[in-house]
Protein backbone atom coordinates (compact mmCIF):
# COMPACT_ATOMS: atom_id res chain seq x y z
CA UNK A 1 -28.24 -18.36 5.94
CA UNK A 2 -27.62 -19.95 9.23
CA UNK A 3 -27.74 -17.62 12.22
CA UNK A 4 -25.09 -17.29 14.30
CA UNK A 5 -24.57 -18.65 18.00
CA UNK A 6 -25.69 -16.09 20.44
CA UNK A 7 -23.32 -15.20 22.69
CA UNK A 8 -24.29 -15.09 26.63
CA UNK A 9 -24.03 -11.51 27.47
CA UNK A 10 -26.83 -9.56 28.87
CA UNK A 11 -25.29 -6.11 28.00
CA UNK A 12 -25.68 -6.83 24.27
CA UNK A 13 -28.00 -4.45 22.82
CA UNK A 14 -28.71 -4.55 18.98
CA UNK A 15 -26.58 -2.08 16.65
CA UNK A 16 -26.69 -1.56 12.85
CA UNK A 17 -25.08 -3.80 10.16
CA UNK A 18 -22.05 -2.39 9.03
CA UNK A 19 -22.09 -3.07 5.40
CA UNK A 20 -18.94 -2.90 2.75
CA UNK A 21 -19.09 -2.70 -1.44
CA UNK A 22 -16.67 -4.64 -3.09
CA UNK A 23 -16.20 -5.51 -6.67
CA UNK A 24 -14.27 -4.92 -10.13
CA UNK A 25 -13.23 -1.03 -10.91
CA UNK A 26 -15.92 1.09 -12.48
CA UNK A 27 -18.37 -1.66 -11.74
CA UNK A 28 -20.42 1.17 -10.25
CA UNK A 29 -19.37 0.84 -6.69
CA UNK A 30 -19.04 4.51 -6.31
CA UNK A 31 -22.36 5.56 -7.95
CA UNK A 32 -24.15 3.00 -5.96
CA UNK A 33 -22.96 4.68 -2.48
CA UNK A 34 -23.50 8.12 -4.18
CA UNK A 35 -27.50 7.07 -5.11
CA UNK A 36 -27.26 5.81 -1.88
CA UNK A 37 -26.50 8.50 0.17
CA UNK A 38 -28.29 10.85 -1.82
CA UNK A 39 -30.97 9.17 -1.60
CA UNK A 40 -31.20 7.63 2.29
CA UNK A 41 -29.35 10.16 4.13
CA UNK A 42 -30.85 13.46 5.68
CA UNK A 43 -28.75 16.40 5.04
CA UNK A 44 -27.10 17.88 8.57
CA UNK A 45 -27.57 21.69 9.14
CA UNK A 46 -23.71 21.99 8.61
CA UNK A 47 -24.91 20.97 4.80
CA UNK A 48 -22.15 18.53 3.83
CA UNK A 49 -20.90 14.65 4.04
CA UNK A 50 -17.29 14.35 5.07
CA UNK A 51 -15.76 12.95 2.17
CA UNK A 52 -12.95 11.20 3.73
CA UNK A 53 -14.17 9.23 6.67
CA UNK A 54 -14.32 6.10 4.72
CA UNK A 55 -17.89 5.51 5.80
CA UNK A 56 -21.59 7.12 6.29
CA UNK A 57 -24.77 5.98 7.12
CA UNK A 58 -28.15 5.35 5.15
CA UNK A 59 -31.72 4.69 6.93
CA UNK A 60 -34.04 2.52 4.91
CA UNK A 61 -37.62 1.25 6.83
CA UNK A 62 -36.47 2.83 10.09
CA UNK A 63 -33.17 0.80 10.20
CA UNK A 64 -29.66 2.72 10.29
CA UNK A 65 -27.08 0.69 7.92
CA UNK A 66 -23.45 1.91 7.71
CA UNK A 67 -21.51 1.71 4.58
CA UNK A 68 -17.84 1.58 4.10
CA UNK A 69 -16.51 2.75 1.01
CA UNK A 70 -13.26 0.73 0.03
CA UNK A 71 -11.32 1.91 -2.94
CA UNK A 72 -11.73 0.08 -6.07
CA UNK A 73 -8.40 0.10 -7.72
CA UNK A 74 -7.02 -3.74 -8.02
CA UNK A 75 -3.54 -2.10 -6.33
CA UNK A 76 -5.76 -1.90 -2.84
CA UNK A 77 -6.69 -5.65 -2.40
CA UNK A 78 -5.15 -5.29 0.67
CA UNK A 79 -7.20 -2.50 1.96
CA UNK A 80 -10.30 -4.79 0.79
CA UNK A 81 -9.49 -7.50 2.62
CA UNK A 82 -9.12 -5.57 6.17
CA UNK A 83 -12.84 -3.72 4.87
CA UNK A 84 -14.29 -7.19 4.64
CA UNK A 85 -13.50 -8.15 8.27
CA UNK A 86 -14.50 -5.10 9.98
CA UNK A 87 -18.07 -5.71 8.29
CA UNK A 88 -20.94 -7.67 9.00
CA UNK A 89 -21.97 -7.93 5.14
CA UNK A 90 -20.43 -7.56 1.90
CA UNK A 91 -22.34 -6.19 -1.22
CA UNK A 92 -20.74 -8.01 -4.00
CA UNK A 93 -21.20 -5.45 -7.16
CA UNK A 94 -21.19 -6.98 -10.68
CA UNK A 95 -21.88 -4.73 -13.79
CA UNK A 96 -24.50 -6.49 -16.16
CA UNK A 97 -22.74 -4.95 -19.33
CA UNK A 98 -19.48 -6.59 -18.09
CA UNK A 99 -19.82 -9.58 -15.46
CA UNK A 100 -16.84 -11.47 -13.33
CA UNK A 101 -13.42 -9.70 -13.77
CA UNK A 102 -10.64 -10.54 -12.04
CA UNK A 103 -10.99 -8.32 -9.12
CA UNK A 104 -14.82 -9.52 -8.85
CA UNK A 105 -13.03 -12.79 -8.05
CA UNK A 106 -10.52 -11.47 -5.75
CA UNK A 107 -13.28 -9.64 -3.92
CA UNK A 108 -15.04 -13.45 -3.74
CA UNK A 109 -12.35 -14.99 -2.13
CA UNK A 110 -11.83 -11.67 0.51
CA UNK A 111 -15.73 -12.43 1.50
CA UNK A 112 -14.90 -15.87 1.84
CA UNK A 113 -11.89 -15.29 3.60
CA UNK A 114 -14.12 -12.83 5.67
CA UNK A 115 -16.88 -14.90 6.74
CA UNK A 116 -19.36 -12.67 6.42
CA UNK A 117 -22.80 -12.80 4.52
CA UNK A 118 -22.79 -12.01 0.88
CA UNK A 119 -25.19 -10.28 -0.95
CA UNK A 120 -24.93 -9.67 -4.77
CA UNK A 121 -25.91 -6.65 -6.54
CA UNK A 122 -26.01 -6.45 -10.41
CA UNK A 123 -25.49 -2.96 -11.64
CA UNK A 124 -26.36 -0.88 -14.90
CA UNK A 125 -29.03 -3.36 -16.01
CA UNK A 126 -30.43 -0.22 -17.89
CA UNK A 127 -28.16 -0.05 -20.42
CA UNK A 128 -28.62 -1.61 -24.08
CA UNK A 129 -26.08 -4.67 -23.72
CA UNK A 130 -26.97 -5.59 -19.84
CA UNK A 131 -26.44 -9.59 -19.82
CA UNK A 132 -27.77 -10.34 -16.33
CA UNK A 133 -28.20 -14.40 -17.30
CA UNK A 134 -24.59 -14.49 -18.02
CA UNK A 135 -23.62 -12.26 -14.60
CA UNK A 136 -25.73 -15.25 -13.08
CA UNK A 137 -24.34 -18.31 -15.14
CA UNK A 138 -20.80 -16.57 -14.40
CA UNK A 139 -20.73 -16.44 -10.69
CA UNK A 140 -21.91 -20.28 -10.58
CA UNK A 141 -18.71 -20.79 -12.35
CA UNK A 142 -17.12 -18.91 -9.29
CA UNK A 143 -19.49 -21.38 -6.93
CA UNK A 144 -21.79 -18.38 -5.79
CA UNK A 145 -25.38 -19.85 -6.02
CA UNK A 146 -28.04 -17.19 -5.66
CA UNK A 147 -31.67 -17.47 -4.04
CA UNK A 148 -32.71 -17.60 -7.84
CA UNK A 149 -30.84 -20.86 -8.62
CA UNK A 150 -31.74 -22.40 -5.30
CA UNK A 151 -28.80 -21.01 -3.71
CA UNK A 152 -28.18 -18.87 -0.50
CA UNK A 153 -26.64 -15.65 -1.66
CA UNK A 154 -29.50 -12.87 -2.20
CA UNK A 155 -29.27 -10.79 -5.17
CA UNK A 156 -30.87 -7.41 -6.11
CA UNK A 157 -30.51 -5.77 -9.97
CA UNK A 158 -29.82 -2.22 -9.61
CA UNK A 159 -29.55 1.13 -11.87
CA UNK A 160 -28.05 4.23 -10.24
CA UNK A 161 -30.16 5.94 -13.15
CA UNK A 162 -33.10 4.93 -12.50
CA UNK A 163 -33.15 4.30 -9.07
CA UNK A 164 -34.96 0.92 -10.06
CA UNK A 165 -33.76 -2.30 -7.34
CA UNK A 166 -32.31 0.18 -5.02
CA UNK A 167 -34.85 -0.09 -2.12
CA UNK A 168 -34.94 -3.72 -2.80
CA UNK A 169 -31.40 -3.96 -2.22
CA UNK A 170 -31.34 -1.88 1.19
CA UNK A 171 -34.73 -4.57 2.15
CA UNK A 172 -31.96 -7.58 1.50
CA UNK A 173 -29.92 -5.94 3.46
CA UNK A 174 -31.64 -4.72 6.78
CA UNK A 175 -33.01 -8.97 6.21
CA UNK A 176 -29.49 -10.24 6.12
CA UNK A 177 -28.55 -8.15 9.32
CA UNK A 178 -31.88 -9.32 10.72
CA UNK A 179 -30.85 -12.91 10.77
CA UNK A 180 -27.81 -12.12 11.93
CA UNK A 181 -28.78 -11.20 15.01
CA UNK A 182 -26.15 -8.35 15.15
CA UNK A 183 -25.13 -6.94 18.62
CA UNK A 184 -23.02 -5.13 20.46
CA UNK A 185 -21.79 -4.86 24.18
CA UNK A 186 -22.51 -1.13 25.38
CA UNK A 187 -21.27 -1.18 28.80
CA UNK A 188 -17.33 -2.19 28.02
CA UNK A 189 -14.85 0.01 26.74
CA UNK A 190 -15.08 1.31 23.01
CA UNK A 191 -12.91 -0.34 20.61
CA UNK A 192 -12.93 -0.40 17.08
CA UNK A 193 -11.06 0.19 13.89
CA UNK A 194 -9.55 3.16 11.83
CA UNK A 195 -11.47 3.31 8.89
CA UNK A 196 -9.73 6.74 7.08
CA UNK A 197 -7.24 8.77 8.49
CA UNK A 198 -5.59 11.92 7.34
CA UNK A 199 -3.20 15.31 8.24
CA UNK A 200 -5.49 18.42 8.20
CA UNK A 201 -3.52 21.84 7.79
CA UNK A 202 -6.02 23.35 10.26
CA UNK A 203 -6.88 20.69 12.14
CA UNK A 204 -4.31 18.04 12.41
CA UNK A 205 -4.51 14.53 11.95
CA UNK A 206 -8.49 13.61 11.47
CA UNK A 207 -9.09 10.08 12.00
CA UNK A 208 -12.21 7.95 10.78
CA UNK A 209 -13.21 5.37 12.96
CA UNK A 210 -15.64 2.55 13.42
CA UNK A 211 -17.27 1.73 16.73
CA UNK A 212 -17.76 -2.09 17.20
CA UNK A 213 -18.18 -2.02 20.78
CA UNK A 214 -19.09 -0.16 23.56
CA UNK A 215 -19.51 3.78 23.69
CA UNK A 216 -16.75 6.01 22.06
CA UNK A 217 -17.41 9.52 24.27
CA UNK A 218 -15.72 12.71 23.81
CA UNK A 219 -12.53 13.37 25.81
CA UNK A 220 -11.81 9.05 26.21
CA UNK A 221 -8.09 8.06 25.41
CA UNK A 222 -7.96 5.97 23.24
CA UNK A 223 -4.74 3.86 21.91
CA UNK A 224 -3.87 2.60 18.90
CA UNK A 225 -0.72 0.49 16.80
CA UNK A 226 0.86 3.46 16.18
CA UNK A 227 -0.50 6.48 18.37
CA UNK A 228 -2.55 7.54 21.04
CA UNK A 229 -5.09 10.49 21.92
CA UNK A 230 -7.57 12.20 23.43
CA UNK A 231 -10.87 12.53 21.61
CA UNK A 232 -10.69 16.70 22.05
CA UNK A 233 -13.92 16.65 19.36
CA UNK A 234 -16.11 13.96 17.85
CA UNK A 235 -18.04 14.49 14.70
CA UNK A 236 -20.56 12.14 13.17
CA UNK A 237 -20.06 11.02 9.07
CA UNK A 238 -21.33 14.22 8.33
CA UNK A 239 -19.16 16.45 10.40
CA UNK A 240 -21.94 17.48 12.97
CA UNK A 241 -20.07 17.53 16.59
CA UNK A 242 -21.49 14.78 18.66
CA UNK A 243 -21.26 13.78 22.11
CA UNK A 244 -20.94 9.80 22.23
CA UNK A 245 -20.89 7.29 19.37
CA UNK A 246 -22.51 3.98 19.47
CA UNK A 247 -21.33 0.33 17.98
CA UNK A 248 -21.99 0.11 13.89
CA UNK A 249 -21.40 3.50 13.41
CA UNK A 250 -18.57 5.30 12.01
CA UNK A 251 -17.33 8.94 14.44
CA UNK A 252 -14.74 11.03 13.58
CA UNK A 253 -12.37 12.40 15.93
CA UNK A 254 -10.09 14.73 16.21
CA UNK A 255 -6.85 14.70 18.88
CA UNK A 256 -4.97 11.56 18.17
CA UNK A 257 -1.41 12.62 17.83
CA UNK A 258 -0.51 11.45 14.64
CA UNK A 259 -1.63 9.81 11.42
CA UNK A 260 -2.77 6.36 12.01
CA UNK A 261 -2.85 3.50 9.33
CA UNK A 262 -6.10 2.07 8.43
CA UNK A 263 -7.44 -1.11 9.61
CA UNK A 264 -5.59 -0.01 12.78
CA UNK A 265 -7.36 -1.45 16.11
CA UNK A 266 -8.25 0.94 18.62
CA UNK A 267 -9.32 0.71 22.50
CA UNK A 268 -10.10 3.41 24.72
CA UNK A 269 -8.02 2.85 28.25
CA UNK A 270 -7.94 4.89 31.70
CA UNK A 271 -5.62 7.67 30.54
CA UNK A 272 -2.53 8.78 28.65
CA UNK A 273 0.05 6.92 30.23
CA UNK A 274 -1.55 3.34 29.81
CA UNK A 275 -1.79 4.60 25.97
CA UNK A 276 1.51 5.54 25.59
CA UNK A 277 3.13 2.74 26.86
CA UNK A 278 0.71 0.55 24.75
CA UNK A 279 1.76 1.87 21.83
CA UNK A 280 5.43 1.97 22.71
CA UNK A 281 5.71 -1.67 23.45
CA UNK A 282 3.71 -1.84 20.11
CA UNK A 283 6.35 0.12 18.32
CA UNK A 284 9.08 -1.47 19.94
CA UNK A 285 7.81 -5.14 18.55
CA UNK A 286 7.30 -3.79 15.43
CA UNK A 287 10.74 -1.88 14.75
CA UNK A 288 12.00 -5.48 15.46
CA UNK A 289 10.51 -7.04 13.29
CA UNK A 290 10.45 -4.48 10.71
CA UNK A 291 14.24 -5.17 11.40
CA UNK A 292 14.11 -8.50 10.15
CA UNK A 293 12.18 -8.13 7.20
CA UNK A 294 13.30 -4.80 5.76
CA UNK A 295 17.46 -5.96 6.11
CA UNK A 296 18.31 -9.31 4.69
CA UNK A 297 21.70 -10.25 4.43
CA UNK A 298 23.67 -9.90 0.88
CA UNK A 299 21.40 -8.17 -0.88
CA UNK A 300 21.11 -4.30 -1.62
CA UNK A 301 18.38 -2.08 0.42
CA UNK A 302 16.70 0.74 -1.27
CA UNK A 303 15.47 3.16 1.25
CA UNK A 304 12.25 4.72 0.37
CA UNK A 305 10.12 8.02 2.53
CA UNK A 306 6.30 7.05 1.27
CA UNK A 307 3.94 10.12 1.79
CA UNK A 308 0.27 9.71 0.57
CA UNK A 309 -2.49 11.65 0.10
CA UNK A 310 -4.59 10.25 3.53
CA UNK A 311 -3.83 7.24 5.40
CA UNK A 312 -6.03 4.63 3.88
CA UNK A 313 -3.98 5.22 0.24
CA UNK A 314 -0.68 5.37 2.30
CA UNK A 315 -1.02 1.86 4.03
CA UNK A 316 -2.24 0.68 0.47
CA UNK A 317 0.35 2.03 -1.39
CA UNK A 318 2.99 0.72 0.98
CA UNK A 319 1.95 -2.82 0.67
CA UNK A 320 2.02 -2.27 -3.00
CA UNK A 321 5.59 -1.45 -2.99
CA UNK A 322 6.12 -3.87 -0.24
CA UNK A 323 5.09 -6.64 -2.78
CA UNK A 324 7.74 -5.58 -5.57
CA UNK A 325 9.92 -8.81 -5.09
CA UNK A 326 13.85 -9.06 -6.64
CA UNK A 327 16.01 -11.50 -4.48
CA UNK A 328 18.75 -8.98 -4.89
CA UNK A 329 16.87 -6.06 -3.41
CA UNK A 330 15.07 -5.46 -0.02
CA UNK A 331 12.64 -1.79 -0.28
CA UNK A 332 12.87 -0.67 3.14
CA UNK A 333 10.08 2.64 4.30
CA UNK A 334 11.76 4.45 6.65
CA UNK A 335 9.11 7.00 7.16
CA UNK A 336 5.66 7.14 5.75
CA UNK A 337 2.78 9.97 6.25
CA UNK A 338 0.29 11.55 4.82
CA UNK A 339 -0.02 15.05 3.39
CA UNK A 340 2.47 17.24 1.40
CA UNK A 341 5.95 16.16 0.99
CA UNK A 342 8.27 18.62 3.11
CA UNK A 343 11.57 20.21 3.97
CA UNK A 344 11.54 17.58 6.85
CA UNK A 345 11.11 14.84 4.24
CA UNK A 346 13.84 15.82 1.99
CA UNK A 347 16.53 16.22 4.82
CA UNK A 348 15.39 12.54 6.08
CA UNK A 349 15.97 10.99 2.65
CA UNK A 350 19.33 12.86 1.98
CA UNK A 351 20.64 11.66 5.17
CA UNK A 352 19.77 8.17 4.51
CA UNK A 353 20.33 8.40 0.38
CA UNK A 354 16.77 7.32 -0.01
CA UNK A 355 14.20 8.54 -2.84
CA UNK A 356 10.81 10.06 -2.04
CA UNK A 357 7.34 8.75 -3.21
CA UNK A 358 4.22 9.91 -3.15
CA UNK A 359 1.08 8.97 -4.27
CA UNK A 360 -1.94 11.62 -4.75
CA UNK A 361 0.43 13.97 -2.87
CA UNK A 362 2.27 17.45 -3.90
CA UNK A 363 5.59 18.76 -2.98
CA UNK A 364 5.62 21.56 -0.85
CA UNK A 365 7.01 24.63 -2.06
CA UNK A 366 10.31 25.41 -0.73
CA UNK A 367 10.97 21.56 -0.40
CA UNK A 368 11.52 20.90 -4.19
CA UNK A 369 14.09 23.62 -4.52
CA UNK A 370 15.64 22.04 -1.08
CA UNK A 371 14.77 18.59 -2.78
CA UNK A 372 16.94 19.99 -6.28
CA UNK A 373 19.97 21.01 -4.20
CA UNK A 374 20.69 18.12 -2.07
CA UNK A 375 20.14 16.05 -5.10
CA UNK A 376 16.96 13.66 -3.67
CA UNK A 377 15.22 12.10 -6.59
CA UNK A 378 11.28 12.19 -5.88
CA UNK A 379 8.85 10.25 -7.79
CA UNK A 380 5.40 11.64 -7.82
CA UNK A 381 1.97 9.73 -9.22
CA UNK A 382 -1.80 9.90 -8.93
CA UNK A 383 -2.27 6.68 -10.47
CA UNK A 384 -1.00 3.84 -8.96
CA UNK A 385 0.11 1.77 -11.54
CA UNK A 386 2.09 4.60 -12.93
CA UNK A 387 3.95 4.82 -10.00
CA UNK A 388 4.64 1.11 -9.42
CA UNK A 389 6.34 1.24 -13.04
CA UNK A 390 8.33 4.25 -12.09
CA UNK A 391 9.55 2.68 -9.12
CA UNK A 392 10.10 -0.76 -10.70
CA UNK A 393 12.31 1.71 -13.11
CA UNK A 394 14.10 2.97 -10.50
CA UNK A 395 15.01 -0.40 -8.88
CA UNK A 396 16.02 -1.59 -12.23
CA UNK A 397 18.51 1.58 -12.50
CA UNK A 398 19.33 0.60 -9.12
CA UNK A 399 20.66 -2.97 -9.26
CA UNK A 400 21.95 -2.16 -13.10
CA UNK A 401 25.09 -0.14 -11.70
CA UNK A 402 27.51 -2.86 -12.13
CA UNK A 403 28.50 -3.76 -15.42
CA UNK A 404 30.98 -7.17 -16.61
CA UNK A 405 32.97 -6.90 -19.52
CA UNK A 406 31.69 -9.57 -22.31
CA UNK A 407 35.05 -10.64 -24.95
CA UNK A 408 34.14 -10.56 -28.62
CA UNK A 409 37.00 -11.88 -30.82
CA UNK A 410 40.80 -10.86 -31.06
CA UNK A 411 42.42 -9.65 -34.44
CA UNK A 412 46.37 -10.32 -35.14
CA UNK A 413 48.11 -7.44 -36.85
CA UNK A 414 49.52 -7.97 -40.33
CA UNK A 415 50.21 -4.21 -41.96
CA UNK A 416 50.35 -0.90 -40.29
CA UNK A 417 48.64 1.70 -42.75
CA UNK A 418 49.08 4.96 -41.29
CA UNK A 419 49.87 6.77 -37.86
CA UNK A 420 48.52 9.58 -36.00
CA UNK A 421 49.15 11.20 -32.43
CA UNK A 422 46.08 9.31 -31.32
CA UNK A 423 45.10 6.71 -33.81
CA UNK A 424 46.70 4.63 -36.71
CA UNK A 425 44.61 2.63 -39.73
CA UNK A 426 46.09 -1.72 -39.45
CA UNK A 427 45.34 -4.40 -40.93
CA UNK A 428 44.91 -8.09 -39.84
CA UNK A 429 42.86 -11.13 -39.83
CA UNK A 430 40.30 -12.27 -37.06
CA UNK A 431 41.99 -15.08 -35.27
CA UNK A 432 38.81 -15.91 -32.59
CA UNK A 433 35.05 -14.45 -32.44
CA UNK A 434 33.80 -11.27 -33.67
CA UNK A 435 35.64 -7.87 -34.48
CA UNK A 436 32.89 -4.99 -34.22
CA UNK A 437 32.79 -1.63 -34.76
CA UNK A 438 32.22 0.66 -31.35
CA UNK A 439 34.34 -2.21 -29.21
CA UNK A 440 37.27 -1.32 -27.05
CA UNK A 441 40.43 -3.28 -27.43
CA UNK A 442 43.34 -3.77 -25.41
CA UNK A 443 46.63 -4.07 -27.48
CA UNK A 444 48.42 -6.95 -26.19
CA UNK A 445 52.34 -7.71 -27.34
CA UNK A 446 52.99 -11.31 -25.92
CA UNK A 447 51.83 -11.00 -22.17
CA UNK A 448 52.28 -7.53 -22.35
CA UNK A 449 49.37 -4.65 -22.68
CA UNK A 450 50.05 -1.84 -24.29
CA UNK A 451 47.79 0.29 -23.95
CA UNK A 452 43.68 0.46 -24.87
CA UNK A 453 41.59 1.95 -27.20
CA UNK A 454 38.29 1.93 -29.33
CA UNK A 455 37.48 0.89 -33.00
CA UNK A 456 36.59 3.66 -34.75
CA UNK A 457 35.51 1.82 -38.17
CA UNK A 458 35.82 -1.43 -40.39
CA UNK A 459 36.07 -2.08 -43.34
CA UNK A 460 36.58 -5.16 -45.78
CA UNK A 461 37.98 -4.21 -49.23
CA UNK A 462 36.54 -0.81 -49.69
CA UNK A 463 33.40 -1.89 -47.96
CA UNK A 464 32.89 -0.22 -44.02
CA UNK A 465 31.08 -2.79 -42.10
CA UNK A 466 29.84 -3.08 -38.53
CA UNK A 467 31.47 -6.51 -37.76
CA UNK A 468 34.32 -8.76 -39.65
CA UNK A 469 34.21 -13.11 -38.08
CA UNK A 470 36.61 -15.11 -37.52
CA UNK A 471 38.85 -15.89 -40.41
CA UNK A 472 38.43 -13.07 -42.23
CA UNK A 473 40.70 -9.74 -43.10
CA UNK A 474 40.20 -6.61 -42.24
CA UNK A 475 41.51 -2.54 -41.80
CA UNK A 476 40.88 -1.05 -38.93
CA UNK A 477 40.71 2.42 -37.92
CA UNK A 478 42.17 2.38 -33.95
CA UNK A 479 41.31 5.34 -31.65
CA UNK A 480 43.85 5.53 -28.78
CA UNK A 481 47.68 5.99 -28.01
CA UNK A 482 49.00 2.81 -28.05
CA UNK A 483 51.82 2.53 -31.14
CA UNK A 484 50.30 -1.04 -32.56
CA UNK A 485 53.24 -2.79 -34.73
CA UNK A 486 52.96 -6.14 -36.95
CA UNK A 487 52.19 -9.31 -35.05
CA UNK A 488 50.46 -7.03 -31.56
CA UNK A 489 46.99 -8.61 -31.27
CA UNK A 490 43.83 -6.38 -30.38
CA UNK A 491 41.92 -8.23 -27.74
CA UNK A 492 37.75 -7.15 -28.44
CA UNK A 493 35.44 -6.32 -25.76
CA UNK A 494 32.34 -4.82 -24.81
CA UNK A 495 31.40 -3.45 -21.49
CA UNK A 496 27.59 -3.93 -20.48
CA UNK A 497 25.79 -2.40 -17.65
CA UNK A 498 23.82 -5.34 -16.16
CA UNK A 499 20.08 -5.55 -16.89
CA UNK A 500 17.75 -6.22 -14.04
CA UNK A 501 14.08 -6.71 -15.00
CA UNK A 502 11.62 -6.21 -12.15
């Protein structure tokens, strides 16, 4: 591993690697962090690790190492990616029982894409049918060459179970970091990224963020994309209040006015006003491009209000639905946000005749009987490829309300059988395509219609079939007003609603 230039500033001061696990779903990404945690990090007084911040830090030899948890679910590749470039390293897990998968590849080319140091970790190498030559073989298939093989990448084999490779992974890592040289300015103002965000009933939106330079301190402004702030409290990863958070490590504040997306940049600035018109020139660029995107010209728009559990699923859950692609449709968000779906919700998407979704989320209450009278349909999922398939279904239902009219055959009347106030037994012979029971008909006289009506049954001889061809004789049992006599012709047709397959 090459080190990087050093850059000429004399208020760099050296600041912990900020690490992110990547890798195929139940790969043992999660457990890993878990051992992890358990394991390296000293319980506060307060007794508990803040779940949602997105990130927490271990100490291993003396060194502090943050971790960012990204979600493993295929759906989030996006929120991967952005996890990759707000790191310094990337732990590449691979589970010796089941080696590359598809989103162990994906993961590859995110780390690539990244530029960041790669380390590999090979998980559940104590169970009976670990393969950890093949994980190896595989991933020089994938052109990842590991120290073993005379390659750069470090690897470490790890079990969660047995604890066994775990401190030699954490070594790998503090060495990686080491060579990296990493290092932060202290002295300019803090900026970072939001690393979890969500709406707190009690407290209000709760935002996770990671410091990658300067000094974040309590009551700084600080602007984002989408919203601005004052830090009222800061709390480290595990929810102790703190007074000033350093570069590499992950604070969590409390005061921003809304929820922000994750991956959002922040900066702290000299006050409120500078933030606020930040992040209105921000919004301002966006809505207009938004514009563009969201409302292309001859095609239909299905309007969409996206709530999610916490921000981090929201953002991932947008660009999920974002990426369903039919040239006919554009899917346009008109309001996304985390937490329950509410009254406030429902009125937004009746006004605009736009369906709700929500992922990991509930409906509030009084909203789903305010959601069942103004008729707003709301799709609700905790797993995210059920939800993709409901809303593909929906968009399906949506462009399949036209239907076209498709002509099957025409019969020429040669006997009338019987009459009835609304329907009359005929017979003819099937001059052009198909006669078939179910079809409508129009009764035609020359040029002129009489009327229209439905074929009830068929039948040939004595025989009821479903269809009679061309050239052959039939009766026919006609459902509708028209009076048919010898020589009208019954023109066949079906109307079909129009498919769309998304």
């Amino acid at each position: 591993m090459a080190k990087k230039e050093k850059q000429q500033n004399n208020n760099l001061e050296p600041r912990p690697p900020v690490v992110v696990i990547m890798g195929h779903v139940d790969h043992g990404k999660t457990s890993l962090l878990d051992y992890v945690r358990k394991a390296k990090v000293a319980e506060s007084e307060s007794g508990g690790i803040t779940q949602h911040t997105g990130a927490y830090q271990a100490e291993h030899q003396g060194k502090q190492i943050t971790f960012i948890d990204t979600p493993g679910h295929e759906a989030f590749s996006a929120m991967r990616s952005r996890g990759a470039k707000v790191a310094d390293v990337a732990v590449l897990v691979i589970a010796a029982d089941d080696g590359v998968m598809p989103q162990t590849k994906e993961a590859i080319t995110h780390i690539k894409h990244a530029g960041i140091p790669m380390i590999v970790a090979i998980t559940k190498i104590d169970k009976s049918n670990a393969d950890i030559v093949k994980v190896k073989n595989q991933l020089l298939e994938e052109q990842i060459v590991i120290e073993e093989f005379k390659g750069e990448v470090p690897s470490a084999e790890v079990s969660v179970k047995t604890g066994e490779g775990i401190d030699s992974l954490l070594e790998i890592i503090n060495l990686v970091a080491e060579v990296e040289e990493l290092k932060a300015d202290i002295r300019t103002n803090a900026k970072g990224v939001v690393i979890e965000a969500e709406l707190s009933h009690k407290r209000g939106p709760t935002v996770a963020l990671l410091v990658k330079e300067g000094i974040l301190n309590k009551n700084d402004v600080i602007s984002l994309s989408s919203t601005f702030g004052r830090v009222k409290e800061l709390e480290d990863f595990q929810g102790s209040a703190i007074e000033q958070a350093s570069p590499g490590s992950p604070a969590f504040v409390i005061g921003i006015g809304e929820v922000p997306l994750v991956g959002e940049k922040f900066k702290v600035v000299s006050g409120i006003e500078e933030a606020q018109k930040i992040v209105e020139e921000k919004q301002r660029k966006y809505g207009e491009e938004r514009e563009v995107i969201d409302t292309p010209e001859g095609v239909k728009v299905l309007n969409i209000v996206l709530k999610a559990d916490v921000g981090g699923t929201l953002e991932a859950v947008h660009g999920v639905l974002r990426g369903i692609k039919n040239e006919n449709l554009s899917i346009r968000v008109l309001s996304e946000g985390s937490g329950d779906i509410m009254e406030s919700d429902i009125k937004l998407a009746a006004a605009a005749n736009a369906i709700i979704v929500g992922f990991r989320t509930k409906v509030n209450q009084s909203a789903e009987l305010f959601a069942q009278q103004m008729k707003v349909e709301i799709i609700l999922s905790d797993i995210i490829y059920e939800l993709v398939e409901n809303v593909r279904a929906k968009i399906s239902e949506f462009l399949s309300g036209e239907s076209e009219e498709v002509e099957l055959g025409a019969l020429k009347t040669l006997a009338i059988f019987r009459t009835e106030k609304s329907r009359m037994i005929v017979g003819g012979k099937v001059t052009a395509g198909e006669i078939k029971r179910g079809a409508k008909v129009r009764v035609m006289r020359g040029e002129e219609l009489l009327g229209e009506g439905r074929i009830a049954q068929l039948k040939i001889a004595d025989k009821v079939v479903d269809k009679v061809d061309k050239g052959q004789e039939c009766g026919v049992l006609f459902d509708g007003s028209a009076r048919i006599q010898v020589g009208d012709v019954l023109q066949a047709y079906e109307v079909i609603k129009k498919s769309v397959t998304i």
